[in-house]
Protein backbone atom coordinates (compact mmCIF):
# COMPACT_ATOMS: atom_id res chain seq x y z
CA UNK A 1 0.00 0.00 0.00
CA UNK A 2 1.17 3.18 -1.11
CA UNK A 3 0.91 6.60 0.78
CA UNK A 4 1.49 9.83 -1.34
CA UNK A 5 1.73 13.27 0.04
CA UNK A 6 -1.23 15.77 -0.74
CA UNK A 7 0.42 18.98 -0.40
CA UNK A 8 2.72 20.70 -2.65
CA UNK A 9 4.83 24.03 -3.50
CA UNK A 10 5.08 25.19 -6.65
CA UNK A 11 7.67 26.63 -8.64
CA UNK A 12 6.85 27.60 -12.41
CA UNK A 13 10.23 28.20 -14.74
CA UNK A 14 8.70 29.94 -17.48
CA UNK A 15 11.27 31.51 -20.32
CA UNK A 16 10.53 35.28 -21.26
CA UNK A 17 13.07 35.34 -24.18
CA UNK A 18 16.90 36.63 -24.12
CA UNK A 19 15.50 39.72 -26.44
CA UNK A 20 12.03 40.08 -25.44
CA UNK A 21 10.97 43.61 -24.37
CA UNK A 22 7.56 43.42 -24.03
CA UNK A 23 5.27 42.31 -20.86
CA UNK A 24 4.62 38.55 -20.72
CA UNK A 25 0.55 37.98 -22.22
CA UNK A 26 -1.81 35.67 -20.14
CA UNK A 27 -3.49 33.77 -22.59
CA UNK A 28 -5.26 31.55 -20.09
CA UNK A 29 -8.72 30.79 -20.58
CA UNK A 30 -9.33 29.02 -17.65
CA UNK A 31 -11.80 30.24 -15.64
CA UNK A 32 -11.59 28.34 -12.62
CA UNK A 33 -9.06 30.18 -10.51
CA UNK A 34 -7.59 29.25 -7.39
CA UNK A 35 -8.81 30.93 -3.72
CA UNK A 36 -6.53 33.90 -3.45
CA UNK A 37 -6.54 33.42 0.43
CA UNK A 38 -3.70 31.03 0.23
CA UNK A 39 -1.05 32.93 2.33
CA UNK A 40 2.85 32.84 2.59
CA UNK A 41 2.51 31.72 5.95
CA UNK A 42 0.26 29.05 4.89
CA UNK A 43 3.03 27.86 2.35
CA UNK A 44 5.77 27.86 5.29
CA UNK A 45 3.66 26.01 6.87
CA UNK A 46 3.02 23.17 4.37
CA UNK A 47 7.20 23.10 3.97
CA UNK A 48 8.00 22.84 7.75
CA UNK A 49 4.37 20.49 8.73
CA UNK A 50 4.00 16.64 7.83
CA UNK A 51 2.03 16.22 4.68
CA UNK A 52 -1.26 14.84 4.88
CA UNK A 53 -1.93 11.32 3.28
CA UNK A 54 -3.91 9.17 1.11
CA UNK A 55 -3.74 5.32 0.74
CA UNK A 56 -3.57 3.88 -2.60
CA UNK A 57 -5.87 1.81 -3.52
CA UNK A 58 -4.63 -2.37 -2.83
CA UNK A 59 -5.41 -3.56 -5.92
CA UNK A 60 -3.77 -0.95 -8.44
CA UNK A 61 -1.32 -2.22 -10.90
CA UNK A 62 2.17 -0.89 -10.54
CA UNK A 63 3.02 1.31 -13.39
CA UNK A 64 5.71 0.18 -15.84
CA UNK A 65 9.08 0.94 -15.04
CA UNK A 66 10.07 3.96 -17.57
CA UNK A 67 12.64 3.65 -20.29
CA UNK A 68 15.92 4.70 -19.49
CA UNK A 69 14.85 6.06 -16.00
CA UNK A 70 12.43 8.67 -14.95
CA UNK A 71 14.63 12.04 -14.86
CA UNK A 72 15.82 11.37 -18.87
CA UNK A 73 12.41 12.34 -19.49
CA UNK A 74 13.45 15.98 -18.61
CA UNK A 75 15.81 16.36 -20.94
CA UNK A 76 15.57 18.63 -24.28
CA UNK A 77 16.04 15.61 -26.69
CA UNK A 78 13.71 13.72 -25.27
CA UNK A 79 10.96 16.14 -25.01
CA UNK A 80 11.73 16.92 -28.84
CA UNK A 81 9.95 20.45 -28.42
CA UNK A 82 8.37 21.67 -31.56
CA UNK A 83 10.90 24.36 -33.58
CA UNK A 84 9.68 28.47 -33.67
CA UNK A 85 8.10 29.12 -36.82
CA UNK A 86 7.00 25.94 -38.09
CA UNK A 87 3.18 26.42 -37.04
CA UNK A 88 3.63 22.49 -36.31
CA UNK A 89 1.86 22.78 -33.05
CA UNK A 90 -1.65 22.44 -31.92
CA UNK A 91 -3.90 23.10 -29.09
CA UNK A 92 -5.07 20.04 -27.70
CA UNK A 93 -8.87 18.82 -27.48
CA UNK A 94 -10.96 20.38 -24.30
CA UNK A 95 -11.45 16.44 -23.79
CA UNK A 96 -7.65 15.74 -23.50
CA UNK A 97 -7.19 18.93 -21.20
CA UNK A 98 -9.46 17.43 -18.57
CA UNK A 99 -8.20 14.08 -18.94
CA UNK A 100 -4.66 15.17 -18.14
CA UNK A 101 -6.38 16.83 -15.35
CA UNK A 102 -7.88 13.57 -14.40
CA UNK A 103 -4.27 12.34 -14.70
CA UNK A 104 -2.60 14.37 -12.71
CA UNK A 105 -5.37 14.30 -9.47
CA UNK A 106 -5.49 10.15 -9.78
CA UNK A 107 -1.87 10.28 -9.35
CA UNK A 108 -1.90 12.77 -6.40
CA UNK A 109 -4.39 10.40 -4.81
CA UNK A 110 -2.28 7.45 -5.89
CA UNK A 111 -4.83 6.05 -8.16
CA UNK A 112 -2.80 4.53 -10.57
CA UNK A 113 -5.42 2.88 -12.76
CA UNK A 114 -7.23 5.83 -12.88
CA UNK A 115 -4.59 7.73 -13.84
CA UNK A 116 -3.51 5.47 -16.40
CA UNK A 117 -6.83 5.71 -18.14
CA UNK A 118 -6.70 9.04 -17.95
CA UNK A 119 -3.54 8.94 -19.48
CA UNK A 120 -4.21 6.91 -22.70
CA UNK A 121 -7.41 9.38 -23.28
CA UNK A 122 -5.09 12.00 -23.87
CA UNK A 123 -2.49 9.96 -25.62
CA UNK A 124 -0.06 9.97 -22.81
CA UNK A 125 1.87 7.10 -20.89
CA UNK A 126 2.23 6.52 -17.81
CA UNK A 127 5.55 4.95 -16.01
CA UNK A 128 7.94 5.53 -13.30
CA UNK A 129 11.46 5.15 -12.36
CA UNK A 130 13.50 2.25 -10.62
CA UNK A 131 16.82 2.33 -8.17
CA UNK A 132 16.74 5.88 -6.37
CA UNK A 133 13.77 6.94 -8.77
CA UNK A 134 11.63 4.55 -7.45
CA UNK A 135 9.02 7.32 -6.24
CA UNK A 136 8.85 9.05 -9.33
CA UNK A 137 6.21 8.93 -11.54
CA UNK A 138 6.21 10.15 -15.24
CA UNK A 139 3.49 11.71 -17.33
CA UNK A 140 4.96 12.54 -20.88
CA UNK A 141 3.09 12.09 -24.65
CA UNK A 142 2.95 8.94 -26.33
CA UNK A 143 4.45 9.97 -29.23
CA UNK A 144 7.50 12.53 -29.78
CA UNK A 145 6.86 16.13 -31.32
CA UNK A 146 3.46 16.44 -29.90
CA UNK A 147 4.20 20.22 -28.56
CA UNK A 148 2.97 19.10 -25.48
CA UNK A 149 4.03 19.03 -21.73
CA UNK A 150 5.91 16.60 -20.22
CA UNK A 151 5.43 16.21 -15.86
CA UNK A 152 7.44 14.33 -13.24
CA UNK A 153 5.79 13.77 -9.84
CA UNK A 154 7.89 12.72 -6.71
CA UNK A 155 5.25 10.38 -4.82
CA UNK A 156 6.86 10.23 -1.66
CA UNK A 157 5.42 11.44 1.66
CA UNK A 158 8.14 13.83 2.40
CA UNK A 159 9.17 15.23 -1.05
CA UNK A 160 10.00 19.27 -0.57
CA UNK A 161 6.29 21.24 -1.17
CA UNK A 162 7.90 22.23 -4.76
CA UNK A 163 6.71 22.06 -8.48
CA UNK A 164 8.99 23.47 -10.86
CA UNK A 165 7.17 24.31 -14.52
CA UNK A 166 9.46 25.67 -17.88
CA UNK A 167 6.79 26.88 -20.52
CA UNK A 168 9.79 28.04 -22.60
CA UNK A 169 11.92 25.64 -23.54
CA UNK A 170 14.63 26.93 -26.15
CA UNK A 171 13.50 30.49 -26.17
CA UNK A 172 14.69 30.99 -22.50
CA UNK A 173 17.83 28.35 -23.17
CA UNK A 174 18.53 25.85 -20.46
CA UNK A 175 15.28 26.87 -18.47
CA UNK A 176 14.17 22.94 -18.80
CA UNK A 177 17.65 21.95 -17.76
CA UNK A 178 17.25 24.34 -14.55
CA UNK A 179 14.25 23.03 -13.50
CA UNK A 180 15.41 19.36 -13.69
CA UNK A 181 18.57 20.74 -11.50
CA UNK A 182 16.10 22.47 -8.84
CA UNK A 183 13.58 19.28 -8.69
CA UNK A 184 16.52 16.88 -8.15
CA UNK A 185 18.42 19.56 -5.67
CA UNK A 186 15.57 20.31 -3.89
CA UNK A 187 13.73 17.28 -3.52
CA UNK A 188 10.72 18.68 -4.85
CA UNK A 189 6.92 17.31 -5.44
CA UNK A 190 7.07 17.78 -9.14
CA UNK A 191 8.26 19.58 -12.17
CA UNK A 192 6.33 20.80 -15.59
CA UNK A 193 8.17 21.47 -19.02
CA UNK A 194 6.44 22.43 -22.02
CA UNK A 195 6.61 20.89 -25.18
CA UNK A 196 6.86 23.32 -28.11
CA UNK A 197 9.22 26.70 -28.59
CA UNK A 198 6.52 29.59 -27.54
CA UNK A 199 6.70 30.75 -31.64
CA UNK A 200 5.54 27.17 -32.64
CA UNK A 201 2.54 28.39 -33.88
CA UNK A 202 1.34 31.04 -35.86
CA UNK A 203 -2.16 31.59 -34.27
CA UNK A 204 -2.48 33.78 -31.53
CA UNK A 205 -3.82 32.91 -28.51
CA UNK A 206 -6.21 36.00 -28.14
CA UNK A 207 -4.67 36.86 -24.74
CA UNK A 208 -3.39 40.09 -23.05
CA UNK A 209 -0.33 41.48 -24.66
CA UNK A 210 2.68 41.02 -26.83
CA UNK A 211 5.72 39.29 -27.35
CA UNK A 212 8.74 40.11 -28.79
CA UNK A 213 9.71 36.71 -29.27
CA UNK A 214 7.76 36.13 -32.23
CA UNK A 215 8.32 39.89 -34.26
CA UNK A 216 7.83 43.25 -33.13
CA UNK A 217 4.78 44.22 -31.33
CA UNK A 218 3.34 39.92 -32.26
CA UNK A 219 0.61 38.87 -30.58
CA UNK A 220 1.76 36.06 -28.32
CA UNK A 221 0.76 32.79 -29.60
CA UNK A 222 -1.47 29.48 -28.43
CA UNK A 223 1.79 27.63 -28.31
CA UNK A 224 3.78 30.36 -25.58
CA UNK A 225 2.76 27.99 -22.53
CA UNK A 226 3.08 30.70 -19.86
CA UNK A 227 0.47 32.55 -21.91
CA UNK A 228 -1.82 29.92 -23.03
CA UNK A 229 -4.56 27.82 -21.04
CA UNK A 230 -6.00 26.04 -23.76
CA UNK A 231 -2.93 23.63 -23.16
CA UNK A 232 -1.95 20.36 -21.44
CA UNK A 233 0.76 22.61 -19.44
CA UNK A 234 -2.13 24.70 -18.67
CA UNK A 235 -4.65 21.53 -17.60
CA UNK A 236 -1.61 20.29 -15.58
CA UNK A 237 -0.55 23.32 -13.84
CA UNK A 238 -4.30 23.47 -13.02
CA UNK A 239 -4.71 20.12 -11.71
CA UNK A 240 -1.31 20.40 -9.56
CA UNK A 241 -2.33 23.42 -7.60
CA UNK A 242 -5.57 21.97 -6.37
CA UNK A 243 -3.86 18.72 -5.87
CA UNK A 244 -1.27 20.83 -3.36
CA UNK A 245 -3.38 23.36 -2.46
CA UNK A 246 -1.00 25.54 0.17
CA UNK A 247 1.61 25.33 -3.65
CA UNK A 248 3.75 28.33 -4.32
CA UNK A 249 4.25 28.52 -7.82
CA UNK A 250 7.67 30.34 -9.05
CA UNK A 251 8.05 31.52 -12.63
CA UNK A 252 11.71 31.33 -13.59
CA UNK A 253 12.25 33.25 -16.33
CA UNK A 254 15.33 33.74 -18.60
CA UNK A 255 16.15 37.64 -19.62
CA UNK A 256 18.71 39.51 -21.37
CA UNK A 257 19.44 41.90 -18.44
CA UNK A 258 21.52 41.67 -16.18
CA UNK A 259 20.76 40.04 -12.53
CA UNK A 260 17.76 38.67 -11.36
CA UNK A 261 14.19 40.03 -11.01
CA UNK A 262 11.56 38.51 -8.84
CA UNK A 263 7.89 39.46 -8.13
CA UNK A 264 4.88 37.79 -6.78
CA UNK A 265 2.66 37.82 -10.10
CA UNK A 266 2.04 41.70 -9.14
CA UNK A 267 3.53 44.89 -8.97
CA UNK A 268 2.04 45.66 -5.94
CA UNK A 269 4.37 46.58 -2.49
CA UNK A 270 4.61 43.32 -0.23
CA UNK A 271 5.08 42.55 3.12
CA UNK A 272 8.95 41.82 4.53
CA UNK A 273 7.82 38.04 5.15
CA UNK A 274 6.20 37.42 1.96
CA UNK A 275 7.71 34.60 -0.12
CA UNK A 276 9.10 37.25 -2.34
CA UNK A 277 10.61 39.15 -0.10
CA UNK A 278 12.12 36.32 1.38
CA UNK A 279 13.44 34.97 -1.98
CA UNK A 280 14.89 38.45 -3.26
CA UNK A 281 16.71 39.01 0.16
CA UNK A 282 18.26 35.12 0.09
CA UNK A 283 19.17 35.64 -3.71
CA UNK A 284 21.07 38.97 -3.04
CA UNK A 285 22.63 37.01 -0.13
CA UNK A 286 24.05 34.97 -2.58
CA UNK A 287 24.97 37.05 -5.34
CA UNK A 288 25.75 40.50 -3.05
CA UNK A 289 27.62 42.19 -6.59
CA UNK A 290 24.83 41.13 -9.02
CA UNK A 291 21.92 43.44 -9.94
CA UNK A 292 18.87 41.44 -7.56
CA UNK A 293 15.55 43.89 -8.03
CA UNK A 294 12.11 43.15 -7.48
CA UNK A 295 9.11 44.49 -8.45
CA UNK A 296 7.49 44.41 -5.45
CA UNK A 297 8.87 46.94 -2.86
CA UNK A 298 9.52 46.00 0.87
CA UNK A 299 11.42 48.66 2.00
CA UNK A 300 14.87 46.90 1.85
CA UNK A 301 17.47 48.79 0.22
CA UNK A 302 19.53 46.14 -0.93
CA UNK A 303 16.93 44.76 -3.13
CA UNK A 304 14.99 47.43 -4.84
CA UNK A 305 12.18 48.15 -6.59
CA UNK A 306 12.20 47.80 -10.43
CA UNK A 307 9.62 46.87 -12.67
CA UNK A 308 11.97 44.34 -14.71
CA UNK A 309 9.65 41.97 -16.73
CA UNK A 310 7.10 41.43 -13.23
CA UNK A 311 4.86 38.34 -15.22
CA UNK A 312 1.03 40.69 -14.44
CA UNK A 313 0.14 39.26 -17.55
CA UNK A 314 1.34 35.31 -16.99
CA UNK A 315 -1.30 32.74 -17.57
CA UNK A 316 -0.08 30.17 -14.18
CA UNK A 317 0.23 33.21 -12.17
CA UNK A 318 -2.81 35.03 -12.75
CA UNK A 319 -4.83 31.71 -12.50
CA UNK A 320 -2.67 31.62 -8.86
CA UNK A 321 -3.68 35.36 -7.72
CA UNK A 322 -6.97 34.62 -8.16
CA UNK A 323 -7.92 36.56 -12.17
CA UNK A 324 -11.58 35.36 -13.09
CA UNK A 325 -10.18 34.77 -16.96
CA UNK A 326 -6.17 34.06 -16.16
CA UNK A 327 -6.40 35.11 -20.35
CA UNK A 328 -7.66 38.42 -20.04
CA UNK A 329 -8.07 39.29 -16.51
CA UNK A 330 -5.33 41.09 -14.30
CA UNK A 331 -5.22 39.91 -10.73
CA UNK A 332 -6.55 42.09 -7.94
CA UNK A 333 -4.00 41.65 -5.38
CA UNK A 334 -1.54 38.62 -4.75
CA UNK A 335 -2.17 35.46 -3.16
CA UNK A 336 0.95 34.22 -1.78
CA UNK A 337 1.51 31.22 -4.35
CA UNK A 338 2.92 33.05 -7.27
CA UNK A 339 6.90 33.77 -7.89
CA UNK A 340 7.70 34.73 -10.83
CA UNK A 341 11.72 34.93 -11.54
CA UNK A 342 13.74 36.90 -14.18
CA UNK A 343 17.50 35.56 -14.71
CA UNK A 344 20.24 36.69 -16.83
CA UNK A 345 21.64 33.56 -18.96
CA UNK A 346 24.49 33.65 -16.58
CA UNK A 347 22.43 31.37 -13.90
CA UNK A 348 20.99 29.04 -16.22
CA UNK A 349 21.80 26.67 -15.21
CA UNK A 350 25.37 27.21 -13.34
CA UNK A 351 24.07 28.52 -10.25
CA UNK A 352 20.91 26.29 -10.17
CA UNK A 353 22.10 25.23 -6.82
CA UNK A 354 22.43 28.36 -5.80
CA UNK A 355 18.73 29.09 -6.75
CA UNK A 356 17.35 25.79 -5.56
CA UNK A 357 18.87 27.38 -2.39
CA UNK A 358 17.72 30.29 -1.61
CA UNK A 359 14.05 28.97 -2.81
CA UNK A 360 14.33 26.57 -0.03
CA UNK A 361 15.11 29.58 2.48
CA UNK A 362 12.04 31.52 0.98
CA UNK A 363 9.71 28.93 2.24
CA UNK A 364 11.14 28.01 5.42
């Protein structure tokens, strides 16, 4: 019998482009957003407290053991994201979206049949790893050069409250790579990477905003993951946070700037003990001569305010704060489970550690 945690943090590593310019673009269209009265303390407390627990189910099959091992599945070659301007990918059915949502809560509540099912409806596999892997469990497409999202869980009780998601691959280089280096640093619950470059398409998702990434002044596209919720990322980044309800979700983002910029999803001053104040101040702690702003002010001088790429306008984070439409809806205020982070290619990924470190001091 199987016991799997039910409470997770999570971390979202979204790519914003080495030359983009412009504000990230929601282009979420789900419309069931999360309860905005999920608090930083609340997400200490999941970090620091015993996880509550659910039996699996006796008579569940045990997955297949994956090919080559669970964490390959991370990896850029494997996940054979779909090239920029090849229009190659497309949105998935609304029937697939909620059966990877399916998916993803049957393996939460260590359902494995169920979740296999699920699985196969949206022409995904199911498997996990062997040896030290043993507790990870793999969601990833059936076939290669599907554009969509590929998800590692960590089922055990006392993996870190942590979900690391890259909507960017390519575009923000080595973001997938970074997130693979947090999960395993970190211990975390899971990790999310998306499955097609953000210019993969040429239809436009109809959300907020821009993107430079795709031309001057181009409306971002159904395939940019952190601005898209007619996706599997989308469906999966959905079906994680109510799986782990107290979740902080960061957005790592790759910038051509120099430093690092954090923010909470807003641009709107935050407390000294908020999990972005607590971030910015152990990231300047670490890198005392690199530029470390955020765009949330908190009154400390070594980290100050600067409105460097703040992700109002990102799908996962809006959905997090609490927007009605995470597509076209700003949040009102913040909720507590939303980092997004801004990095210089510098970091990615040579001071992952570094990263994976000071996350773990922002929600302690």
């Amino acid at each position: 019998m199987r016991r799997v945690a039910r409470l997770g943090l999570i971390v979202l590593i979204v790519g914003c482009g080495e030359s983009e310019g412009a504000l990230d673009a929601a282009t979420s269209r789900d419309a069931s957003a999360l309860d905005a009265a999920h608090l930083d303390a609340s997400v200490r407390d999941a970090a620091t407290s015993d996880a509550p627990t659910i039996d699996a189910p006796a008579d569940d099959a045990p997955l297949d053991v994956c090919e080559d091992g669970a964490r390959v599945w991370l990896e850029l070659e494997r996940i054979a994201p779909i090239a920029r301007d090849t229009d190659d990918y497309r949105a998935p059915t609304s029937a697939a979206r909620d059966a990877i949502g399916d998916a993803v809560t049957a393996i939460a509540e260590a359902r494995f049949d169920d979740a296999r099912s699920a699985a196969s409806a949206a022409s995904y596999v199911l498997c996990r790893g062997e040896g030290d892997e043993a507790e990870l469990v793999v969601l990833r497409p059936s076939a290669p050069e599907t554009g969509h999202a590929t998800l590692v869980i960590d089922t055990r009780d006392d993996a870190r409250p942590l979900i690391l998601e890259a909507p960017h691959p390519i575009w923000d280089a080595d973001t997938e790579a970074e997130s693979a280096a947090i999960f395993a640093r970190t211990g975390a619950r899971a990790v999310l990477v998306a499955g097609t470059h953000r210019c993969g398409s040429d239809r436009a998702s109809g959300c907020d905003g821009t993107a430079d990434a795709c031309g001057p002044d181009a409306p971002v596209r159904e395939s940019d993951m952190a601005h898209a919720t007619d996706s599997i990322f989308h469906a999966a980044h959905v079906a994680l946070a109510a799986a782990y309800p107290t979740a902080l979700v960061v957005g790592v983002h790759g910038m051509s700037e120099a430093g690092i910029s954090v923010s909470d999803g807003t641009s709107r001053d935050t407390g000294e003990t908020s999990a972005v104040a607590r971030f910015a101040r152990a990231l300047h702690a670490r890198f005392p001569t690199e530029s470390i702003t955020t765009c949330n002010d908190f009154g400390d001088p070594d980290v100050p305010r600067d409105a460097r790429l703040c992700g109002t306008t990102d799908a996962q984070g809006r959905h997090l704060n609490g927007a009605p439409d995470a597509c076209v809806d700003a949040a009102g205020s913040a909720s507590g489970r939303f980092l997004h982070l801004e990095q210089n290619a510098r970091f990615r990924p040579e001071e992952s550690d570094a990263i994976a470190d000071a996350l773990l001091e922002a929600i302690e």
